[in-house]
Protein backbone atom coordinates (compact mmCIF):
# COMPACT_ATOMS: atom_id res chain seq x y z
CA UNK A 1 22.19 130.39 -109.22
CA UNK A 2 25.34 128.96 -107.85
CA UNK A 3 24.30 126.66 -104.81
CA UNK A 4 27.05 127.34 -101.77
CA UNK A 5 28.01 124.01 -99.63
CA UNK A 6 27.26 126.25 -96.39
CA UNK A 7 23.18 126.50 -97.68
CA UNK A 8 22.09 122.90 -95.98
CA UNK A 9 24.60 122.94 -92.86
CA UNK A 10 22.48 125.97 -91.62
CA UNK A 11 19.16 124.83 -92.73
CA UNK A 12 19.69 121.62 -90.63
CA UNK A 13 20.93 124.21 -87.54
CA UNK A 14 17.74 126.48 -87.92
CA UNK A 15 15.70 126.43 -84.15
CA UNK A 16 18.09 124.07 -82.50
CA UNK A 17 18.19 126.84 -79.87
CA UNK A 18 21.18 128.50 -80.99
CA UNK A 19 22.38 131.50 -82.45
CA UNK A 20 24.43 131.05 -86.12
CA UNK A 21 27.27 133.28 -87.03
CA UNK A 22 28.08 133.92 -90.08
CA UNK A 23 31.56 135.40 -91.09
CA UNK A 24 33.67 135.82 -94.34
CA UNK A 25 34.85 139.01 -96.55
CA UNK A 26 32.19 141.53 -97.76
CA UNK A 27 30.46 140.58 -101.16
CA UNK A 28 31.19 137.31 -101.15
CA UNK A 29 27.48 135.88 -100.94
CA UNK A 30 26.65 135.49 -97.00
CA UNK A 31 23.47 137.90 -97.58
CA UNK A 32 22.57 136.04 -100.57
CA UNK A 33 22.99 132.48 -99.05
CA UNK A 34 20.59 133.55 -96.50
CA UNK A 35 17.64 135.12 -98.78
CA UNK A 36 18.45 132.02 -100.75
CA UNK A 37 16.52 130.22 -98.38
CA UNK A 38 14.11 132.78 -96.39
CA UNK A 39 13.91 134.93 -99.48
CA UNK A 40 11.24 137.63 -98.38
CA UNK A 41 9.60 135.35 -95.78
CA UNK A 42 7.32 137.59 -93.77
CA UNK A 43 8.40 136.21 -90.46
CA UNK A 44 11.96 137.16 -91.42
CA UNK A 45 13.34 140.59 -89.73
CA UNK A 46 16.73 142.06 -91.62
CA UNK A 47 18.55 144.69 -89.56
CA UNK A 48 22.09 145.75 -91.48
CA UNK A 49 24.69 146.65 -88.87
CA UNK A 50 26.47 149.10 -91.29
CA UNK A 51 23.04 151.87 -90.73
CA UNK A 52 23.62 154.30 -87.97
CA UNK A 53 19.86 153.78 -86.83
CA UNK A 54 20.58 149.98 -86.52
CA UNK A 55 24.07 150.52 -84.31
CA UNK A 56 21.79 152.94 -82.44
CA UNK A 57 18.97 150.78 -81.80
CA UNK A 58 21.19 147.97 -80.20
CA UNK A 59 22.99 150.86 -78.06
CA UNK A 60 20.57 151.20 -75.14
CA UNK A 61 18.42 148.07 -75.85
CA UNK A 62 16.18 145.83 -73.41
CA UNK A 63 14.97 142.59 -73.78
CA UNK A 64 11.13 144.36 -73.21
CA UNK A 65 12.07 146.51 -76.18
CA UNK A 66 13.37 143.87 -78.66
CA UNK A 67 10.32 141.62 -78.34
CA UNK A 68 8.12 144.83 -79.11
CA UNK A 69 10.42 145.42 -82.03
CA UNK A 70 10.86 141.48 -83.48
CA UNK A 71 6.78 141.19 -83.21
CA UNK A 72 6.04 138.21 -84.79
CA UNK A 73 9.14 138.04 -86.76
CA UNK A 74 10.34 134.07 -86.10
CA UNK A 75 14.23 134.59 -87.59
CA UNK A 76 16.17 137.68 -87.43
CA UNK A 77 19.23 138.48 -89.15
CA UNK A 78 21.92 141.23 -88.76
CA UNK A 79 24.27 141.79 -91.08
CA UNK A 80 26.71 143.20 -90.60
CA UNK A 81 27.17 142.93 -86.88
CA UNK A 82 30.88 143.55 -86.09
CA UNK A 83 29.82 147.11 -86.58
CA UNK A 84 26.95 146.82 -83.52
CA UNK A 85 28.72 148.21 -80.30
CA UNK A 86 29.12 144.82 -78.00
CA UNK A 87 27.40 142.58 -80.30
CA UNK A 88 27.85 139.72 -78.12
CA UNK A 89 25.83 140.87 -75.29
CA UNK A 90 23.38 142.51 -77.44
CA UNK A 91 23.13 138.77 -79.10
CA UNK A 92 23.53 136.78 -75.94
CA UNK A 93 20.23 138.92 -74.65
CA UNK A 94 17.97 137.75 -77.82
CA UNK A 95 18.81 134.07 -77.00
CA UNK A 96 18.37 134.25 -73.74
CA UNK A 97 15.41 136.57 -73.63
CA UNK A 98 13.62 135.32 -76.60
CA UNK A 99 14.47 131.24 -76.91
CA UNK A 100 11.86 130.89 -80.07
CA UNK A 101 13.14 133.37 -82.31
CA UNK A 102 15.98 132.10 -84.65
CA UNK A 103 19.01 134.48 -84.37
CA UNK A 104 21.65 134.49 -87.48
CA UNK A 105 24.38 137.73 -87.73
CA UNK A 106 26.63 138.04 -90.54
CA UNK A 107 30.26 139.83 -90.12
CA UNK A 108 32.59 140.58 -92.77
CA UNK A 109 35.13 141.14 -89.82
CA UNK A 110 36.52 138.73 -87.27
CA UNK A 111 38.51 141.26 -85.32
CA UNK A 112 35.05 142.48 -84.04
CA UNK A 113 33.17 139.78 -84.24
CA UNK A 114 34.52 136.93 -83.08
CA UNK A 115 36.53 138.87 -80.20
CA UNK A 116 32.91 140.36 -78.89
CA UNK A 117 31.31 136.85 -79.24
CA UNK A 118 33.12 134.42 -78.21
CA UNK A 119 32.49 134.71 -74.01
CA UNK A 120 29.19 136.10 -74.16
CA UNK A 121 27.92 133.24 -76.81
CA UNK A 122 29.88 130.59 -75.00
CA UNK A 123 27.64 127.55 -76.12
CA UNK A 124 24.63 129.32 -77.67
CA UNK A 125 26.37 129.56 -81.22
CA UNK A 126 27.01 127.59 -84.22
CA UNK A 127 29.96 129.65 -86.14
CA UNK A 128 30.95 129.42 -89.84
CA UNK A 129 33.34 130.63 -92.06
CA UNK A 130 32.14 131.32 -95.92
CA UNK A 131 34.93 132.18 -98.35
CA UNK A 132 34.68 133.10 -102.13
CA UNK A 133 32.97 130.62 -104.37
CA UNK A 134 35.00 127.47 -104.32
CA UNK A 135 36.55 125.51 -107.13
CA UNK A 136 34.27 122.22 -106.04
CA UNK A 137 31.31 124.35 -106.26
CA UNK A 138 31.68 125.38 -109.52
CA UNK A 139 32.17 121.86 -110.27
CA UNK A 140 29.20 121.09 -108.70
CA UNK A 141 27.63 123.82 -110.17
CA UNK A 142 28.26 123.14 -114.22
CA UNK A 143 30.70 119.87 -114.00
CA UNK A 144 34.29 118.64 -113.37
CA UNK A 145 35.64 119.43 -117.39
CA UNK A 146 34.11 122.92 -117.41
CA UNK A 147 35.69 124.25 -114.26
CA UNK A 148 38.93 122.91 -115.50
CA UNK A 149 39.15 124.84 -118.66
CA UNK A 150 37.90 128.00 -116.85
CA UNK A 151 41.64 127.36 -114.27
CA UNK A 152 43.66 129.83 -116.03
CA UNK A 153 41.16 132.43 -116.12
CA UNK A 154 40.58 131.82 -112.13
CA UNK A 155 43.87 132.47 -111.64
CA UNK A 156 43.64 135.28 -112.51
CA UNK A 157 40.41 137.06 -111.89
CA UNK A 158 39.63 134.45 -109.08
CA UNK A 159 35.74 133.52 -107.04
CA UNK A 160 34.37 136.22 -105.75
CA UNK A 161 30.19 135.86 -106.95
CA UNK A 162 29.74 139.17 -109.18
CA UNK A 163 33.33 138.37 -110.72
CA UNK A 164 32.31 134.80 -111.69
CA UNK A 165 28.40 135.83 -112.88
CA UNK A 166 29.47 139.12 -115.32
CA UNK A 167 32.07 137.66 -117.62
CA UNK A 168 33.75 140.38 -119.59
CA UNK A 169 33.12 142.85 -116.93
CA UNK A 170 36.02 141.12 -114.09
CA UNK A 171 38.24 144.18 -114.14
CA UNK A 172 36.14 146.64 -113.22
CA UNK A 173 34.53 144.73 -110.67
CA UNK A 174 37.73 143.44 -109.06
CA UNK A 175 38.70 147.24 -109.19
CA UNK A 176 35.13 148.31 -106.96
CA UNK A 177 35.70 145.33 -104.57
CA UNK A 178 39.55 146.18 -103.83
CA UNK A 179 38.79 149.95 -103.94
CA UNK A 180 35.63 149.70 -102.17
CA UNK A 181 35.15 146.89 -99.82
CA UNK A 182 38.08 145.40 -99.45
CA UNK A 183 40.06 147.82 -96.47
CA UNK A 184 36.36 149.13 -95.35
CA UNK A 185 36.75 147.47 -91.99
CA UNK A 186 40.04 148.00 -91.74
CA UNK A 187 39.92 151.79 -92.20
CA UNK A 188 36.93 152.20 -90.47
CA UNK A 189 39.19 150.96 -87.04
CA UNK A 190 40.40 154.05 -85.22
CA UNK A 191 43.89 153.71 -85.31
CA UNK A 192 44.75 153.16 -88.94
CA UNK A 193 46.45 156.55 -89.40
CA UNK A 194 48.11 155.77 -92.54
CA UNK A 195 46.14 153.82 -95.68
CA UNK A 196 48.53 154.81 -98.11
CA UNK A 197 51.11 152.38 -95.79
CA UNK A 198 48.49 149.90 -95.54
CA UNK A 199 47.89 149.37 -99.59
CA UNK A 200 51.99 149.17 -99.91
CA UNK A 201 51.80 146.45 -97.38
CA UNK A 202 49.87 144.14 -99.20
CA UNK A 203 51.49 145.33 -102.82
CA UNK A 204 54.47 143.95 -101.38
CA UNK A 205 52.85 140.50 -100.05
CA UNK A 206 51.31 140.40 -103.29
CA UNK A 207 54.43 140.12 -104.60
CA UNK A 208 55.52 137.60 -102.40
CA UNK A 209 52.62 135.32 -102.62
CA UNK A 210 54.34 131.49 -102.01
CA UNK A 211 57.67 133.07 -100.26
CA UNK A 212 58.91 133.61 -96.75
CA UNK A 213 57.94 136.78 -95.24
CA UNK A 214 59.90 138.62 -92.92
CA UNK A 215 58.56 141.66 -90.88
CA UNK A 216 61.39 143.52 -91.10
CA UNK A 217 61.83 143.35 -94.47
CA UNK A 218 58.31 144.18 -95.08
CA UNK A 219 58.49 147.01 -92.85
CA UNK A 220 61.47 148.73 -94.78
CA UNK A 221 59.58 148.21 -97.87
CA UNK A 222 56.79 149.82 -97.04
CA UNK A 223 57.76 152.81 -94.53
CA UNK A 224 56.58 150.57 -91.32
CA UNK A 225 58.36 149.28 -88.48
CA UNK A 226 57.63 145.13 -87.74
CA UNK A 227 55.41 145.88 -84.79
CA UNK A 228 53.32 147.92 -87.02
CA UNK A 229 53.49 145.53 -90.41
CA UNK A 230 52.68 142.35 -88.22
CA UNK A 231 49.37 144.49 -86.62
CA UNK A 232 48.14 145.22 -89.97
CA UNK A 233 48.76 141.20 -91.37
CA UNK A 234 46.58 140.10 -88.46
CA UNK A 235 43.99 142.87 -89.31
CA UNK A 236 44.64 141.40 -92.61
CA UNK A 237 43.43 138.84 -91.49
CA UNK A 238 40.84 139.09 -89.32
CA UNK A 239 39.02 141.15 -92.79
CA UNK A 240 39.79 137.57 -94.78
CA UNK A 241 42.13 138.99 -97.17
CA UNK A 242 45.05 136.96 -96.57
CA UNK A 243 46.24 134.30 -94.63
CA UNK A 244 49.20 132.93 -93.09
CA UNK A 245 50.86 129.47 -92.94
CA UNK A 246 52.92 127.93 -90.63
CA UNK A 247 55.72 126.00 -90.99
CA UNK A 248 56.41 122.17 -90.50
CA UNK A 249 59.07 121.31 -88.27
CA UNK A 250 59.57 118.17 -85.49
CA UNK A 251 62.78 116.39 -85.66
CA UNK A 252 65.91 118.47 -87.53
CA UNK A 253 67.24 121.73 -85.94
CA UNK A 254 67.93 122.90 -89.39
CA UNK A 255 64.12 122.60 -90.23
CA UNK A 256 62.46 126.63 -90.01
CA UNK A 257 60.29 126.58 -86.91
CA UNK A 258 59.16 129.62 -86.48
CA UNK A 259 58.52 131.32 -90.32
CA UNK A 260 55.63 131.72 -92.26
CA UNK A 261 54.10 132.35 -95.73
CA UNK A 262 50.96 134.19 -96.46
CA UNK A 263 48.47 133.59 -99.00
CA UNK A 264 45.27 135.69 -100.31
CA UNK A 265 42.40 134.34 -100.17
CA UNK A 266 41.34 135.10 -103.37
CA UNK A 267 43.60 135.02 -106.77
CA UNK A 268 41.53 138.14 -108.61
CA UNK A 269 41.87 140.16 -104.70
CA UNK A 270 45.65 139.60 -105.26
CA UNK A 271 45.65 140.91 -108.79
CA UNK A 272 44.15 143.59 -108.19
CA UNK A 273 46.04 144.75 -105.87
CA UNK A 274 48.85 144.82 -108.03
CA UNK A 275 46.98 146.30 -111.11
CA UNK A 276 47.74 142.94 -112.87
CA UNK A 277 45.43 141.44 -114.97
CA UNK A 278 47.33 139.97 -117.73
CA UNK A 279 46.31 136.06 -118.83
CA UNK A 280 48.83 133.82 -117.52
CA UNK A 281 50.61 133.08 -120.78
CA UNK A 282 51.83 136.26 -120.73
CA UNK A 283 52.64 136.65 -117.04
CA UNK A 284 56.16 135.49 -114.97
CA UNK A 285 54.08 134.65 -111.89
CA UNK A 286 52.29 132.34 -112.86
CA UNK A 287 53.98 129.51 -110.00
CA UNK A 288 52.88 131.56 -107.50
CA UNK A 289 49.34 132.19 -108.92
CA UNK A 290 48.91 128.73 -108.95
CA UNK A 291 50.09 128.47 -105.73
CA UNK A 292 47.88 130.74 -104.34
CA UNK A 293 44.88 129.19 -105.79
CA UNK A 294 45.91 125.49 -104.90
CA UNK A 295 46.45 126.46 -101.27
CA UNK A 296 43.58 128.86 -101.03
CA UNK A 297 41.38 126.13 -102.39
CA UNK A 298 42.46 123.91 -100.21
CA UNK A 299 41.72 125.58 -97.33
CA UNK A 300 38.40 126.02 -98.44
CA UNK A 301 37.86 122.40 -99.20
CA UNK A 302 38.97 121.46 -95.84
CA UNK A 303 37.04 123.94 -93.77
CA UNK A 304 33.68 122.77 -95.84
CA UNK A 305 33.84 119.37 -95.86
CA UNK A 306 34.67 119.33 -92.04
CA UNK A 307 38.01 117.29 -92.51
CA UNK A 308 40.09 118.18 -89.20
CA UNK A 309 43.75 117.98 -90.37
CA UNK A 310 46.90 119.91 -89.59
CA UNK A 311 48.68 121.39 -92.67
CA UNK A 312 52.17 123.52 -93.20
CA UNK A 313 54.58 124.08 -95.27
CA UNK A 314 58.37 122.82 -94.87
CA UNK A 315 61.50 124.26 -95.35
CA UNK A 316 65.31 123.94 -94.12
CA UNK A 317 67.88 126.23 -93.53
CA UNK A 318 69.61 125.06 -96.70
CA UNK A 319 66.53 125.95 -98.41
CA UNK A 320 64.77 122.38 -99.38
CA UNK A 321 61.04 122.61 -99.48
CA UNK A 322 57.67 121.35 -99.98
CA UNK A 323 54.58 123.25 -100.52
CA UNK A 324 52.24 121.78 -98.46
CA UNK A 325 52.38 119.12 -95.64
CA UNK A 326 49.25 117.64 -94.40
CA UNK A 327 48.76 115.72 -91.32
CA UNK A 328 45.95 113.22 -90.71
CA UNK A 329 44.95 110.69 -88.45
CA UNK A 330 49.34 110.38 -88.08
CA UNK A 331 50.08 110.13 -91.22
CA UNK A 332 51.39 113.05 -93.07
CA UNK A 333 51.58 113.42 -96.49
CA UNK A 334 53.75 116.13 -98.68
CA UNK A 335 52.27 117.93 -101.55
CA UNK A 336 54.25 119.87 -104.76
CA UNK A 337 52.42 122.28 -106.73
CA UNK A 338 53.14 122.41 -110.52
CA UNK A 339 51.32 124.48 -112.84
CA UNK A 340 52.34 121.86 -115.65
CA UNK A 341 52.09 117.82 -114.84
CA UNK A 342 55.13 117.71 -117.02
CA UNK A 343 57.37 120.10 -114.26
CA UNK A 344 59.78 117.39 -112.43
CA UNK A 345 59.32 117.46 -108.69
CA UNK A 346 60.17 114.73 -106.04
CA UNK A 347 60.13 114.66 -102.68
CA UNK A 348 63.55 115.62 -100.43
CA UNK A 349 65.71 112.98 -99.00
CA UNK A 350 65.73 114.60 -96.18
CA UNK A 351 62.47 114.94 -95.36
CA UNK A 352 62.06 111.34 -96.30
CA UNK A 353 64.89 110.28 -94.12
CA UNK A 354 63.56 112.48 -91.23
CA UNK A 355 59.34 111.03 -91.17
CA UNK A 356 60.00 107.85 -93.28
CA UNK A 357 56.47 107.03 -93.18
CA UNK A 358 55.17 109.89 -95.06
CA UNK A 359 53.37 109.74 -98.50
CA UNK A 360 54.50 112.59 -101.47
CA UNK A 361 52.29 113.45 -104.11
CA UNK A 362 52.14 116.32 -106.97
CA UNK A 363 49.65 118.20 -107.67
CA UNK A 364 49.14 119.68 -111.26
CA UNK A 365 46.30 121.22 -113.23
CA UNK A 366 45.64 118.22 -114.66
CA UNK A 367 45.11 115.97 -111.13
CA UNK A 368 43.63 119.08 -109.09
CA UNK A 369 40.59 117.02 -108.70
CA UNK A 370 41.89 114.87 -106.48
CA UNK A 371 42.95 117.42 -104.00
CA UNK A 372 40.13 119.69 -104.08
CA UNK A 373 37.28 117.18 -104.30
């Protein structure tokens, strides 16, 4: 079994008189993390969100009622709970009205979740965010040389747990979990009229993976106007399919201030939704796959190993760029991603000339390590 970095950060938050949230895509291990560890413990109680007769139960519920129903049942987790009508009172009653039992929901979407939590659970939560299996816990998993050989095939079928555990069986899989999970929350929101619209949208970001987006242009693309295309990124979003990044700019008014790139999440969620599994020595995209993964991988690093530091991407008018600027403790420090450590890259005088201070490094497949570990 491959251990997840999350597993001891909410063992050591377990009766500290707090709820723990749980969020991230579906099927991406946040059930399995959590039987990892209570496993079919008799004083655990599992309610799933997604059955009618659990949404039902929370409906009309009373704090008289719930103790009847928990029993003796020390920890209780619902899964699922974005789909539990006002799931943050319903969750703000159990730690209020029972102190000693642990609570811990899971939700695959934020959109619900975190925008029915937030005020209710003011100060009685502990939130995290789980993402696909990581690149540094595969290392940790089976070692630093084995994870490197196993890049190029990452980059193409990418983390998700049942992907990485049935070798020889990725496409398929990658097919069930974009067919199937992937636009279930989305879809299941009232006032998606138009799926068909929905699945262009993110064929064409796809296929932009690493470039500027533009709402407008998206919007033409895929039969949408902007107000509509930038409503479905952010539900996007909030479902942890893709992200966005901002752009770096302080000093130059030629610097972009206001643009953005997005990124998926995942590398195999991406090619699947272009019905592109080809290896990469046979593929033209293979800059942006490795993009994709270097940034996505990133992000996960960061978010686990609690480093709090602001990161963009910068670009000018005249179109000089870096990938990836990082800012910590005031100093920032610009990143170039190259698939191969023999691609030339150095950083722009003007961005030198502009935050003289500022540290440049490139990252390859070869030096990954030191950016993701």
């Amino acid at each position: 079994m491959i251990d997840r970095f999350l597993t001891e950060k909410i063992k050591a938050k377990l009766f500290k008189g707090k709820a723990i949230i749980l969020t991230g895509a579906r099927q991406i291990g946040k059930t399995t993390l959590l039987k990892s560890f209570f496993g079919s413990d008799e004083e655990v109680l599992w309610l799933n969100g997604d059955e009618v007769d659990v949404q039902e139960l929370f409906s009309t519920i009373s704090a008289t009622r719930l103790k009847a129903i928990f029993g003796q049942k020390k920890i209780i987790v619902i899964d699922e709970a974005q789909r539990i009508k006002d799931i943050g009172l319903r969750l703000k009653l159990i730690t209020d009205s029972i102190p000693e039992v642990q609570l811990i929901a899971t939700g695959s979407s934020a959109f619900e979740l975190a925008n029915h939590i937030n005020e209710p659970l003011t100060g009685r939560k502990w939130e995290y965010k789980m993402f696909p299996i990581s690149f540094s816990e595969m290392v940790q998993h089976h070692g630093l040389l084995e994870e490197k050989r196993l890049i190029p095939h990452r980059l193409v079928y990418g983390y998700y747990p049942d992907v990485i555990v049935n070798q020889g069986n990725e496409v398929e899989l990658l097919k069930q979990l974009s067919d199937s999970y992937l636009y279930k929350d989305i879809l299941a929101w009232e006032q998606i009229q138009k799926p068909d619209k929905l699945l262009k949208l993110l064929q064409a970001l796809a296929f932009q993976v690493g470039s500027q987006v533009s709402f407008n242009e998206l919007g033409q693309l895929c039969g949408l106007d902007s107000k509509t295309v930038e409503k479905y990124i952010v539900l996007l979003e909030q479902t942890y399919v893709i992200f966005r990044l901002s752009s770096f700019s302080r000093n130059l008014r030629n610097e972009l201030k206001n643009s953005k790139k997005i990124y998926f999440y995942d590398n195999g969620i991406r090619n699947a939704v272009i019905a592109n599994f080809n290896q990469i020595e046979n593929r033209a995209d293979v800059g942006a796959l490795w993009e994709n993964f270097v940034v996505s991988e990133r992000i996960k690093f960061l978010n686990y190993s609690d480093k709090w530091v602001n990161y963009w991407y910068w670009r000018t008018k005249e179109q000089k760029e870096i990938d990836w600027v990082e800012e910590a403790n005031g100093q920032l420090t610009a990143f170039e991603f190259k698939w191969s450590a023999l691609a030339k890259a150095k950083l722009p005088q003007l961005f030198l000339k502009t935050y003289p201070n500022s540290q440049f490094k490139v990252i390859s497949k070869e030096n990954i390590d030191e950016f993701l570990l």
